[in-house]
N, C-alpha and C. Protein backbone atom coordinates (compact mmCIF):
# COMPACT_ATOMS: atom_id res chain seq x y z
N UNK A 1 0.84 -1.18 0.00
CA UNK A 1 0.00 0.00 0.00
C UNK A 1 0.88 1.24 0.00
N UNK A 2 0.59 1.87 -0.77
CA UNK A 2 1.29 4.00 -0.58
C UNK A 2 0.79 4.45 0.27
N UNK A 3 2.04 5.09 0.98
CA UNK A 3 2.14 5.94 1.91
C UNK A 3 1.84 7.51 2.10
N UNK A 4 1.42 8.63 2.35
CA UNK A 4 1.38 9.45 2.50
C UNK A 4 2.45 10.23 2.93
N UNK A 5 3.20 10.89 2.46
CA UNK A 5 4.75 11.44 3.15
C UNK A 5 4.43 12.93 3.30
N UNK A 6 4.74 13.45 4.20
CA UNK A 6 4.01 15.09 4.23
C UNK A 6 6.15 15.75 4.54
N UNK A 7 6.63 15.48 3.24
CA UNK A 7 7.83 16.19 2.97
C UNK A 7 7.72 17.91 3.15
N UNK A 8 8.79 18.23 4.16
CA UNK A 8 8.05 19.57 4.00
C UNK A 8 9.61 20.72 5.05
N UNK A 9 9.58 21.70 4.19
CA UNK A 9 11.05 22.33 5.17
C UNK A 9 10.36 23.03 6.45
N UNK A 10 11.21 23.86 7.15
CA UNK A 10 10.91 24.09 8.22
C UNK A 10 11.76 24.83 8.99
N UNK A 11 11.76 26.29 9.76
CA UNK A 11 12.35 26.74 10.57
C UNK A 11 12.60 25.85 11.98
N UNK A 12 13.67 26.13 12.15
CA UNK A 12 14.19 25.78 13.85
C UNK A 12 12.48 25.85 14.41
N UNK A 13 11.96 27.20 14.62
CA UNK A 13 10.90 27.02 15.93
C UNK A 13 9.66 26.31 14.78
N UNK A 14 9.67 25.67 13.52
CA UNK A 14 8.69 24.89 13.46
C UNK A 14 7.36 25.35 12.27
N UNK A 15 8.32 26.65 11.63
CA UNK A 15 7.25 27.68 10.69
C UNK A 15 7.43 26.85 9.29
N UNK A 16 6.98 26.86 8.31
CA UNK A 16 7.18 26.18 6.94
C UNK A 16 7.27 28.10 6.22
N UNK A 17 6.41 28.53 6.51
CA UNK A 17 6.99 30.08 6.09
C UNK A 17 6.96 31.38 6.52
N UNK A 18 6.89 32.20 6.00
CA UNK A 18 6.90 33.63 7.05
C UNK A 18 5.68 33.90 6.38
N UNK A 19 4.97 34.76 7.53
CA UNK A 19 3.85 34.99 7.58
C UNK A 19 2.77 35.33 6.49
N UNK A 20 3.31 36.34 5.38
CA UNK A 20 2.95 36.11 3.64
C UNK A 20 3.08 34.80 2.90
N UNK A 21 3.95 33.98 3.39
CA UNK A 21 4.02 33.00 2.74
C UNK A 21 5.50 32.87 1.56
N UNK A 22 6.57 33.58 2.31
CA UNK A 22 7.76 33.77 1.78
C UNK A 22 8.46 32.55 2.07
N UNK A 23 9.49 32.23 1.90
CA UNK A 23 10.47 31.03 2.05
C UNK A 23 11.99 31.28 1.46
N UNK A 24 12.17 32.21 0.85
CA UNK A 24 13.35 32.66 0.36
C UNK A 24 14.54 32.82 2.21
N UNK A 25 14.59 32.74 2.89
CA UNK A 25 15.14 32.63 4.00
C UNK A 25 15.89 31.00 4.24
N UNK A 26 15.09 30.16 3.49
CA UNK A 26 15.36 28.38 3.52
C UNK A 26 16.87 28.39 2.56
N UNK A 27 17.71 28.06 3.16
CA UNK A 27 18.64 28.09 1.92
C UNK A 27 18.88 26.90 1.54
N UNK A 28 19.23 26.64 0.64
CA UNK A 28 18.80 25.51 -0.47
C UNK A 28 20.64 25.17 -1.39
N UNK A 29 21.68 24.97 -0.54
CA UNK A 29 22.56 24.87 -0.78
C UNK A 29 24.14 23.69 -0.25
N UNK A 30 25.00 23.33 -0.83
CA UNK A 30 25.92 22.76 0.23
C UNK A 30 25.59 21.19 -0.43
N UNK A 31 25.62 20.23 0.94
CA UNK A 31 25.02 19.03 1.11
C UNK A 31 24.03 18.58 1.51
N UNK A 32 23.57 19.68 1.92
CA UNK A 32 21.96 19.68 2.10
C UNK A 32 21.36 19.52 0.74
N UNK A 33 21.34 20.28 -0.18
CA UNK A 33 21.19 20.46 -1.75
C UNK A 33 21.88 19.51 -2.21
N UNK A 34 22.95 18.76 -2.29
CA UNK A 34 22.91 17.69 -3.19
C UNK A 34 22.13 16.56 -2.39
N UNK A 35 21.98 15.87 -0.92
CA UNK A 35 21.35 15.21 -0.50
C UNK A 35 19.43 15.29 -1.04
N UNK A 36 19.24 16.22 -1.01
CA UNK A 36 17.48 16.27 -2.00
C UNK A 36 17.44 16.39 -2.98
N UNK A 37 18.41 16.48 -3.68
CA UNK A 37 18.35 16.27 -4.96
C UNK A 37 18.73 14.67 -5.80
N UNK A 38 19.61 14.32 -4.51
CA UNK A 38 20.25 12.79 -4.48
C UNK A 38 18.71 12.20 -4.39
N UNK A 39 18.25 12.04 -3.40
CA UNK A 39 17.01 11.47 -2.84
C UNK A 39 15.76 11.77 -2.83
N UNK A 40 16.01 13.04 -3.56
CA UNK A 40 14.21 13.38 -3.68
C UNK A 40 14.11 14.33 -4.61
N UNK A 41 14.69 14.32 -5.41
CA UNK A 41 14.86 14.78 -6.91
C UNK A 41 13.28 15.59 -7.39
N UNK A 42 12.17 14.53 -7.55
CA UNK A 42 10.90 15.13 -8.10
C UNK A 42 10.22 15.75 -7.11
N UNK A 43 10.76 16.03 -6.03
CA UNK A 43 10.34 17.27 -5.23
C UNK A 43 10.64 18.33 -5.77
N UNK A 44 11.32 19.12 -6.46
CA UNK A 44 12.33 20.47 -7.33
C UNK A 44 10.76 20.31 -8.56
N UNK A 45 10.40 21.47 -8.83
CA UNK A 45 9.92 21.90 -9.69
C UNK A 45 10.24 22.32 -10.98
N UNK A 46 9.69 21.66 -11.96
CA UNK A 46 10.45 21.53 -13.18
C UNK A 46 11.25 22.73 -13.84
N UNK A 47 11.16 23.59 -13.20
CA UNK A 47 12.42 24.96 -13.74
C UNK A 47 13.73 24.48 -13.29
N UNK A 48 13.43 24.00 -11.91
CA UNK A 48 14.31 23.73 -11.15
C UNK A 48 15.60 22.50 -11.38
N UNK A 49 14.70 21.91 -11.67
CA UNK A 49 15.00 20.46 -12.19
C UNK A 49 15.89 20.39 -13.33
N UNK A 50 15.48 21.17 -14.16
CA UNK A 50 16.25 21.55 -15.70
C UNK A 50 17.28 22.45 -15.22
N UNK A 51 17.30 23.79 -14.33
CA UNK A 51 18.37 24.05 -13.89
C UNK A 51 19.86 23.54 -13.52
N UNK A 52 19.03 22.54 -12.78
CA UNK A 52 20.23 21.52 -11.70
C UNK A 52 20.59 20.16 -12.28
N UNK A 53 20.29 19.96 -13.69
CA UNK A 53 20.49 19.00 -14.69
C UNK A 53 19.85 17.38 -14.14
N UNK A 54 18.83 18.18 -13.91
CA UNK A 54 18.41 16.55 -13.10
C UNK A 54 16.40 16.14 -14.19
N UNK A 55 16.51 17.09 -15.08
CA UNK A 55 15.31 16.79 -15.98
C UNK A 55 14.99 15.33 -16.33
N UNK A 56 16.00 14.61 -16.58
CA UNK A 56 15.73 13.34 -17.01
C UNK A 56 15.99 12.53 -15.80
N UNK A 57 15.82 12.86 -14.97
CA UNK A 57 16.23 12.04 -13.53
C UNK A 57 14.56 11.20 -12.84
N UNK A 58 14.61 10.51 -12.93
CA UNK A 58 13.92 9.68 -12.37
C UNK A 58 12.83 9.83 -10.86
N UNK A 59 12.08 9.43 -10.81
CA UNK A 59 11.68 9.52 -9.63
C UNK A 59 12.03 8.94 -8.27
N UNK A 60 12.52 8.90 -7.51
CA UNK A 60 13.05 7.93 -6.70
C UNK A 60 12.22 7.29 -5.31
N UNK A 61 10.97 8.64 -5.19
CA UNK A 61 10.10 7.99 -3.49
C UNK A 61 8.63 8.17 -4.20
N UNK A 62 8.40 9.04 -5.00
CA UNK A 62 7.24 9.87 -5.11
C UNK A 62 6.83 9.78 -6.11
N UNK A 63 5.20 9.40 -7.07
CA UNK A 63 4.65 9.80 -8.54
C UNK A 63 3.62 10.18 -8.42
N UNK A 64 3.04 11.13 -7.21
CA UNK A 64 2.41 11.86 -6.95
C UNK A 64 2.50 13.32 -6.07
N UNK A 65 1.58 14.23 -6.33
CA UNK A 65 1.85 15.37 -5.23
C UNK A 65 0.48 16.06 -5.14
N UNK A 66 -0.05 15.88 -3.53
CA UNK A 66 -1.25 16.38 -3.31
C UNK A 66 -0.20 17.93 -2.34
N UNK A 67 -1.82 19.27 -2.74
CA UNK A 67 -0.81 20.40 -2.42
C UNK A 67 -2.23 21.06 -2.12
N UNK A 68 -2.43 21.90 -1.10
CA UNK A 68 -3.46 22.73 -1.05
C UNK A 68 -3.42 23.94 -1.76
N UNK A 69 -4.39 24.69 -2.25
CA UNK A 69 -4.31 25.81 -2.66
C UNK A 69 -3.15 27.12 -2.80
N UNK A 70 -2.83 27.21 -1.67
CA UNK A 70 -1.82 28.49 -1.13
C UNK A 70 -0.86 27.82 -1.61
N UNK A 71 -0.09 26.63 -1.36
CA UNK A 71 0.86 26.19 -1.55
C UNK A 71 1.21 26.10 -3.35
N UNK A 72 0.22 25.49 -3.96
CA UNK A 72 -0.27 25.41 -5.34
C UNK A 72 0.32 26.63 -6.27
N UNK A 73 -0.48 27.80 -5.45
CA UNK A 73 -0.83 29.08 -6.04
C UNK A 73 0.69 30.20 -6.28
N UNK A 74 1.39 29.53 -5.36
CA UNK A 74 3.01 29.99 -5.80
C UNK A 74 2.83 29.47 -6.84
N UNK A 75 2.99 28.79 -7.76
CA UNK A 75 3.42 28.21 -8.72
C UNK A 75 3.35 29.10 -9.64
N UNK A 76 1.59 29.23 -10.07
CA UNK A 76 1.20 29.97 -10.88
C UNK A 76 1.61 31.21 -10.78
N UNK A 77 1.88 31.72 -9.69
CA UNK A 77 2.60 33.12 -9.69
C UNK A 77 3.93 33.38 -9.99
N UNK A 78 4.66 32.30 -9.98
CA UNK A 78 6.01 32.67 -10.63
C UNK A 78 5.98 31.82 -12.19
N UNK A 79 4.86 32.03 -12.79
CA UNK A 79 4.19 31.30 -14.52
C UNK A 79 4.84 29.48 -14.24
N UNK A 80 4.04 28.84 -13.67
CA UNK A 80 4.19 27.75 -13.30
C UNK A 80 2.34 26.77 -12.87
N UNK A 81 2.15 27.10 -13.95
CA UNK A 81 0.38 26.37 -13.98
C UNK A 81 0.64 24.99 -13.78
N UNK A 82 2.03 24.20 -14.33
CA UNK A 82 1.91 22.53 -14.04
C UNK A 82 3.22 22.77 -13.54
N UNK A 83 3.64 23.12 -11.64
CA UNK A 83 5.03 22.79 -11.49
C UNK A 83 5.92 21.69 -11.45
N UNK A 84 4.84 20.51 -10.94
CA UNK A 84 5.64 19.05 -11.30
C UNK A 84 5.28 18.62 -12.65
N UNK A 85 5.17 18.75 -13.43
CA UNK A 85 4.85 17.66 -14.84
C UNK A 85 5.03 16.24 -14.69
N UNK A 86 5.98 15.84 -14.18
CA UNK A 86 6.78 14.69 -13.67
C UNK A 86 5.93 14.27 -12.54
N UNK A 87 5.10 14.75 -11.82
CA UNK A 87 4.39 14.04 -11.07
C UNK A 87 2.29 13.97 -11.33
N UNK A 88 1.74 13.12 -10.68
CA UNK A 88 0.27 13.22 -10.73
C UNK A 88 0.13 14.40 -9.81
N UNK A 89 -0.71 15.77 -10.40
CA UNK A 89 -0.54 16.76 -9.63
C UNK A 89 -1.91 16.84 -8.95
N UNK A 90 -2.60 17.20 -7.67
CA UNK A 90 -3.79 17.35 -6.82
C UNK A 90 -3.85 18.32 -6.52
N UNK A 91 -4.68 19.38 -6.34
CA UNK A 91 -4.59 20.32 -5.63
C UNK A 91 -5.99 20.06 -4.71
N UNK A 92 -5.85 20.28 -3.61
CA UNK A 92 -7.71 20.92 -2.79
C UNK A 92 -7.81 21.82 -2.59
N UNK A 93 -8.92 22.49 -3.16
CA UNK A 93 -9.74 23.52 -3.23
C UNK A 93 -11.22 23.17 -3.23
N UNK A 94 -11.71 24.13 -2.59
CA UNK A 94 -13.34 24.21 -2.89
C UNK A 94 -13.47 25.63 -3.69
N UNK A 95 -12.60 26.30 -4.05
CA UNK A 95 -12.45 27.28 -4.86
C UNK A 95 -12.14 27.60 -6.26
N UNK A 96 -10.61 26.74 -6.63
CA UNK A 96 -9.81 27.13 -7.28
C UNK A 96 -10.59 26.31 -9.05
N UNK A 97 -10.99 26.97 -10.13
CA UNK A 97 -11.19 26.18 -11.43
C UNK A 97 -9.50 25.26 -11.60
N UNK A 98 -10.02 24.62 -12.57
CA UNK A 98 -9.10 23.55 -13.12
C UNK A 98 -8.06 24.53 -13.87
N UNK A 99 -6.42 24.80 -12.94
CA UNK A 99 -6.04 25.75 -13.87
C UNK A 99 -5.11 25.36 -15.08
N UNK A 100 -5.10 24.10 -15.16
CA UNK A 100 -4.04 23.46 -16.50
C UNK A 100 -4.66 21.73 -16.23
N UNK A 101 -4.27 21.35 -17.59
CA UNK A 101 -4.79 19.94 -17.83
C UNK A 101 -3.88 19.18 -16.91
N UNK A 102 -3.20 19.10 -16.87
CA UNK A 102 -2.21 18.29 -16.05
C UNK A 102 -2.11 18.41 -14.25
N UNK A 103 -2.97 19.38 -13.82
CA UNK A 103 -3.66 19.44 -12.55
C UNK A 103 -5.02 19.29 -12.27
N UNK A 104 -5.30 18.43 -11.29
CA UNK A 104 -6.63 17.60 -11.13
C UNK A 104 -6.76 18.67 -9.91
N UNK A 105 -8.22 18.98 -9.88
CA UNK A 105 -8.72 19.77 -8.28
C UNK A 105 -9.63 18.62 -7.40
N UNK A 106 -9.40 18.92 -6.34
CA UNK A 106 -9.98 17.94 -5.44
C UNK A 106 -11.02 18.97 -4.43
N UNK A 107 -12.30 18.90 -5.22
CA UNK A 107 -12.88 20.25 -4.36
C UNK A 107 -13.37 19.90 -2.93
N UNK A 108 -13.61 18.32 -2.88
CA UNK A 108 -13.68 17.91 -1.06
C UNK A 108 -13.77 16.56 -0.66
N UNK A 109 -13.62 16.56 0.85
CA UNK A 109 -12.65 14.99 1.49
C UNK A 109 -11.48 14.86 1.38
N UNK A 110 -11.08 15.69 1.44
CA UNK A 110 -9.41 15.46 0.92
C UNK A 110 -9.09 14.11 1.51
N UNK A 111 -9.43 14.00 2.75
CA UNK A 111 -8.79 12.54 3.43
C UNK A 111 -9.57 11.04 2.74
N UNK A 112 -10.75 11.03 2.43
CA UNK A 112 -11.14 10.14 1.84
C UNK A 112 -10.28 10.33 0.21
N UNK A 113 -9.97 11.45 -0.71
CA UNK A 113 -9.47 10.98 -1.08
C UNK A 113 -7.80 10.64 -1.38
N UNK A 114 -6.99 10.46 -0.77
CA UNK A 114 -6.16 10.51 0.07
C UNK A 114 -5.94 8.68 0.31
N UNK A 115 -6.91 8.46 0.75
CA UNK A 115 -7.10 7.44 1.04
C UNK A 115 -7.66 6.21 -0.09
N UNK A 116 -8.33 6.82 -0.89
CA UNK A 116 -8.69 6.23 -2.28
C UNK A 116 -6.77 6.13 -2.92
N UNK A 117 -6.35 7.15 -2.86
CA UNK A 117 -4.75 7.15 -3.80
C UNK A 117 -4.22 6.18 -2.99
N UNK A 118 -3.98 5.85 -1.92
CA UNK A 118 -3.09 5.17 -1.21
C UNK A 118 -3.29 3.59 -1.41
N UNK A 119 -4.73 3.42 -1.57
CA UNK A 119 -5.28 1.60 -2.50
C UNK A 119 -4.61 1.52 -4.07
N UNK A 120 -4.25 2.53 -4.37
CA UNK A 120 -3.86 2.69 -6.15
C UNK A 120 -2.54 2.01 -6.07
N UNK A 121 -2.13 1.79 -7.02
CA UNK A 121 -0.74 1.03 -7.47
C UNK A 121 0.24 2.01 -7.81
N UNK A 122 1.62 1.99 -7.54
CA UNK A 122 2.04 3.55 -7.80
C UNK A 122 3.25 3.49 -6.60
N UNK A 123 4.14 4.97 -6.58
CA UNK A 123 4.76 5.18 -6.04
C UNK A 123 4.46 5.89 -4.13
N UNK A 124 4.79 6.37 -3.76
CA UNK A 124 4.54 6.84 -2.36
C UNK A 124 3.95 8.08 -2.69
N UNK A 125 3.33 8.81 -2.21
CA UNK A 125 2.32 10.36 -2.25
C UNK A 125 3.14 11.08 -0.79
N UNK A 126 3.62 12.56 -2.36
CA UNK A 126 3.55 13.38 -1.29
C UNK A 126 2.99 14.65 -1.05
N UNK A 127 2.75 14.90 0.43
CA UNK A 127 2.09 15.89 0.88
C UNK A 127 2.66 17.34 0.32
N UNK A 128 2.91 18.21 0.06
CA UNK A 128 3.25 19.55 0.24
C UNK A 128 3.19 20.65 0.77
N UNK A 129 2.13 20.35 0.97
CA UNK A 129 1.61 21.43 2.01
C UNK A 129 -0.03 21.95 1.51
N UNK A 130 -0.33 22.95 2.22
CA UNK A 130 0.22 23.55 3.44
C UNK A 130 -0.57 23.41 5.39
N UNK A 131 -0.22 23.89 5.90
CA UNK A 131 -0.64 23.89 6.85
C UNK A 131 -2.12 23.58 7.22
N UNK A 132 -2.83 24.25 6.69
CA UNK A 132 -4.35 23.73 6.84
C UNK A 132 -4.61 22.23 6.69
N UNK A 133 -4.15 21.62 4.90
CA UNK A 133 -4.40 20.67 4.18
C UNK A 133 -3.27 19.46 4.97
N UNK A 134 -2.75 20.13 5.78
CA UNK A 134 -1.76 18.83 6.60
C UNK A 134 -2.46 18.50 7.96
N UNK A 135 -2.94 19.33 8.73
CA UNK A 135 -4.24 19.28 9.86
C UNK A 135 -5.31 18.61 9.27
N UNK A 136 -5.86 18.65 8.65
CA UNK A 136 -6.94 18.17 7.83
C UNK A 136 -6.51 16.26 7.37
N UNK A 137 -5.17 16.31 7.13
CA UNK A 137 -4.89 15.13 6.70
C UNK A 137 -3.84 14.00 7.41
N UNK A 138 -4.14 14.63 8.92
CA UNK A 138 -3.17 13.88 9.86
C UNK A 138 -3.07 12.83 10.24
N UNK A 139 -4.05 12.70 10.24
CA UNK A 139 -4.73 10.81 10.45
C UNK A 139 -4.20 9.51 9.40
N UNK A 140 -3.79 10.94 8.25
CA UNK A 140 -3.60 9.72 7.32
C UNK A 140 -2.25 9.74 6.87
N UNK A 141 -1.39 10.57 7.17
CA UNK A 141 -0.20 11.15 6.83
C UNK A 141 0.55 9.60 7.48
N UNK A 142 1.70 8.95 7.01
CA UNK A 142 2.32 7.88 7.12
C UNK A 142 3.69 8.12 7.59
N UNK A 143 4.09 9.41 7.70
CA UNK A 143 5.64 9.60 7.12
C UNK A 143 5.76 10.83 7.33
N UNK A 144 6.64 11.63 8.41
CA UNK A 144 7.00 13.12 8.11
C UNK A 144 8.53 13.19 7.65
N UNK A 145 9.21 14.15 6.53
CA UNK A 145 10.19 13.96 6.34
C UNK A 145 10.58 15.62 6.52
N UNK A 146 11.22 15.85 7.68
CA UNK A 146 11.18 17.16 8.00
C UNK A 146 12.15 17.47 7.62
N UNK A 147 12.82 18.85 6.97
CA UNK A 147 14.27 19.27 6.48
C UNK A 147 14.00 20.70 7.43
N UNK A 148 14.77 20.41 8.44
CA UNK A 148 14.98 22.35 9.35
C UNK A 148 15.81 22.48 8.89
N UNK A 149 16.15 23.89 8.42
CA UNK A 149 16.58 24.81 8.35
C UNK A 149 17.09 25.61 9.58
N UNK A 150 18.67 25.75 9.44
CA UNK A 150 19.15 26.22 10.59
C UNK A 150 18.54 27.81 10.81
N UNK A 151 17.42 28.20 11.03
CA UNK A 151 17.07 29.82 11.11
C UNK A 151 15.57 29.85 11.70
N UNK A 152 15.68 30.21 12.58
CA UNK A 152 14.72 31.04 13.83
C UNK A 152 13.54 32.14 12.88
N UNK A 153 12.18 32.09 12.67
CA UNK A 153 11.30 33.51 12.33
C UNK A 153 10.28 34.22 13.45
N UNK A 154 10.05 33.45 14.12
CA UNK A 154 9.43 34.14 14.78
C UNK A 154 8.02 33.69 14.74
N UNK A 155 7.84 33.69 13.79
CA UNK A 155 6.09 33.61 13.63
C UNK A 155 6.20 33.31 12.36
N UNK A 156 5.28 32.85 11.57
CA UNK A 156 4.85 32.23 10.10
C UNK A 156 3.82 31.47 9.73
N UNK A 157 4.00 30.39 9.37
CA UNK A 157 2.73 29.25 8.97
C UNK A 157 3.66 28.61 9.45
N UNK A 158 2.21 27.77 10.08
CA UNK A 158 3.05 26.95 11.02
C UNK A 158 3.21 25.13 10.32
N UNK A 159 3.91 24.16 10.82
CA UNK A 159 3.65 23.20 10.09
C UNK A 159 1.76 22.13 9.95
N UNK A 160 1.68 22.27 11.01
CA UNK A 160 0.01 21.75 10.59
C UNK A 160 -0.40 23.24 11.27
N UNK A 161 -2.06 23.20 10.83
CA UNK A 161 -2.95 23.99 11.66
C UNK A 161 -4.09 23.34 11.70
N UNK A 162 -4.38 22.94 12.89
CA UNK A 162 -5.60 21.60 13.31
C UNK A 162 -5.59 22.31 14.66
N UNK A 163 -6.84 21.76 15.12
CA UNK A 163 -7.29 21.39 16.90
C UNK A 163 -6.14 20.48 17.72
N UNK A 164 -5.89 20.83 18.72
CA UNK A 164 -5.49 19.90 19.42
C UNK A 164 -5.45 18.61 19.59
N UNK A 165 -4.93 17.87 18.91
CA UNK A 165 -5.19 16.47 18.66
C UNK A 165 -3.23 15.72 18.70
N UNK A 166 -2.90 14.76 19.57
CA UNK A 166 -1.65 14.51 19.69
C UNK A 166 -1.42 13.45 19.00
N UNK A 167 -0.43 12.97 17.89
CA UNK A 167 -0.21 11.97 17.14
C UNK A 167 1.11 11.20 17.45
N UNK A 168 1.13 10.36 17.51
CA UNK A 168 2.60 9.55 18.00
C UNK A 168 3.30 9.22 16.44
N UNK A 169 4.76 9.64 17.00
CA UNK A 169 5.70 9.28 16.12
C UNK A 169 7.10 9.22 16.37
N UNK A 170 7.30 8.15 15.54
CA UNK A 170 8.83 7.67 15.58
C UNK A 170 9.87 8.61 14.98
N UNK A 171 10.93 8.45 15.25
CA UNK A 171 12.19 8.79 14.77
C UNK A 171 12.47 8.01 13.86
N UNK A 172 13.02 8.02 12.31
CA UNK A 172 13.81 6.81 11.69
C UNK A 172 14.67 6.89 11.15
N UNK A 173 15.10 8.09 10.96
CA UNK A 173 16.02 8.62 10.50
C UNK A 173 16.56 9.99 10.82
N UNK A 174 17.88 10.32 10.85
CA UNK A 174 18.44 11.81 10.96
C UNK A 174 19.29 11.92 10.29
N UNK A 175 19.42 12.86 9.27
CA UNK A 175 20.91 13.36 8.39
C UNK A 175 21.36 14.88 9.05
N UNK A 176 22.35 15.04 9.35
CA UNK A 176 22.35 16.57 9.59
C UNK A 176 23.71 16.74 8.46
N UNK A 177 23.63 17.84 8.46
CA UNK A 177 24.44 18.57 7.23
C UNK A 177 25.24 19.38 7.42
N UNK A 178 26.68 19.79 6.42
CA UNK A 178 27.66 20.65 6.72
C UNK A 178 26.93 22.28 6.88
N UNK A 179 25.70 22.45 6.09
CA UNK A 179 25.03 23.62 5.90
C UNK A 179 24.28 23.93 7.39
N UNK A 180 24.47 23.06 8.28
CA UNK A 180 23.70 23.67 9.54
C UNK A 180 22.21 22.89 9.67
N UNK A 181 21.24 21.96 7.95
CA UNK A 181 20.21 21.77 7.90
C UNK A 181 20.25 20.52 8.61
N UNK A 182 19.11 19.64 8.57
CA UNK A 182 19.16 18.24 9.11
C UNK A 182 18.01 17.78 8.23
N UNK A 183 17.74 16.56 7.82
CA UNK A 183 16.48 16.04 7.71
C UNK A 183 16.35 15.09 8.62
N UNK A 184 15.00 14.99 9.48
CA UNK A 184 14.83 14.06 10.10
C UNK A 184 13.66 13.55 9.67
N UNK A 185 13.66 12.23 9.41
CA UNK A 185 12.02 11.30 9.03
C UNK A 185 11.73 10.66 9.95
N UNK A 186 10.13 10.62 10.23
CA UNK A 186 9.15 9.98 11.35
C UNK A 186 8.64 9.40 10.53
N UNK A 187 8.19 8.09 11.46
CA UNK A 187 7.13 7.49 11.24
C UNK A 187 6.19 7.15 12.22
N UNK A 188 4.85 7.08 11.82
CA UNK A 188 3.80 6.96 12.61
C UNK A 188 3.88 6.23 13.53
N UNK A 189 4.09 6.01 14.91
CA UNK A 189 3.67 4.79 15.75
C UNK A 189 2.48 4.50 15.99
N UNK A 190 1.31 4.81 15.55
CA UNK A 190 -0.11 4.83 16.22
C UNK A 190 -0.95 4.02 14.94
């Protein structure tokens, strides 16, 4: 069965971005940067991808990407209507029209469907964000693969935004990096 992986960066105190929804503060360099690109390659958005000569590079965890709206909606703002091509793209919205053929809208249940993808045959699904659409989908989330960022904001978006609800999870991994970053991956104990 596929997993749900809610891959996702992160300040020291725990923000995914600053309060507009900036991220240019995450630096994206060193061995930190070749390690996600080593290992999680179709996370990089296809500008990106062609940048860093990794276009024809394979998928290695992921052939999907569910993304809520906000998170989505960068895309299109820096002219990016299909940012993964390379992956099955989702967005949820109860808002947003269908803004390119190659992105499917999911206008509601996200967790039922979520849960429909995870019976499918296929690679592992990942989360993107954002905060709302990760509260909303905690129950079903399999996998956190957290990358902090050595840098403190203060305040931002935070990584989920849900009710009070406590989820158990493992440790399974830790990389830390010459750049100061770390990734650490959980897995669900519950």
């Amino acid at each position: 069965m596929r997993r749900l992986s809610y891959f996702v960066g992160t300040s020291i105190d725990g923000f995914l971005a600053s309060p507009d929804g900036q991220r240019d503060f995450f630096a994206f360099e060193g061995d930190f940067a070749a390690a996600v690109m080593a290992d999680y390659p179709e996370t990089l958005p296809a500008p990106a991808r062609e940048a860093l000569g990794l276009a024809g590079v394979v998928n290695k965890r992921f052939d999907t990407v569910v993304m809520g709206r906000r998170t989505y909606e960068s895309g299109p703002a820096a002219g990016l209507a299909s940012p993964y091509p390379h992956l099955k793209q989702y967005v949820v919205s109860r808002t947003l029209q269908r803004p390119d053929p190659e992105v499917e809208i999911v206008p509601e249940d996200p967790a039922g469907f979520v849960r429909e993808l995870k019976r499918q045959e296929g690679m592992d699904i990942w989360l993107s964000g954002g905060a709302a659409l990760a509260g909303e989908l905690l129950d079903e989330i399999d996998e956190l693969v957290v990358k902090v960022y050595p840098v403190v904001i203060c305040t931002g978006v935070p990584l989920f935004r849900s009710p009070f609800a406590p989820h158990g999870f493992a440790v399974t991994d830790v990389h830390t990096f010459a750049t100061g970053a770390m990734i650490t991956t959980y897995t669900r104990t519950e």
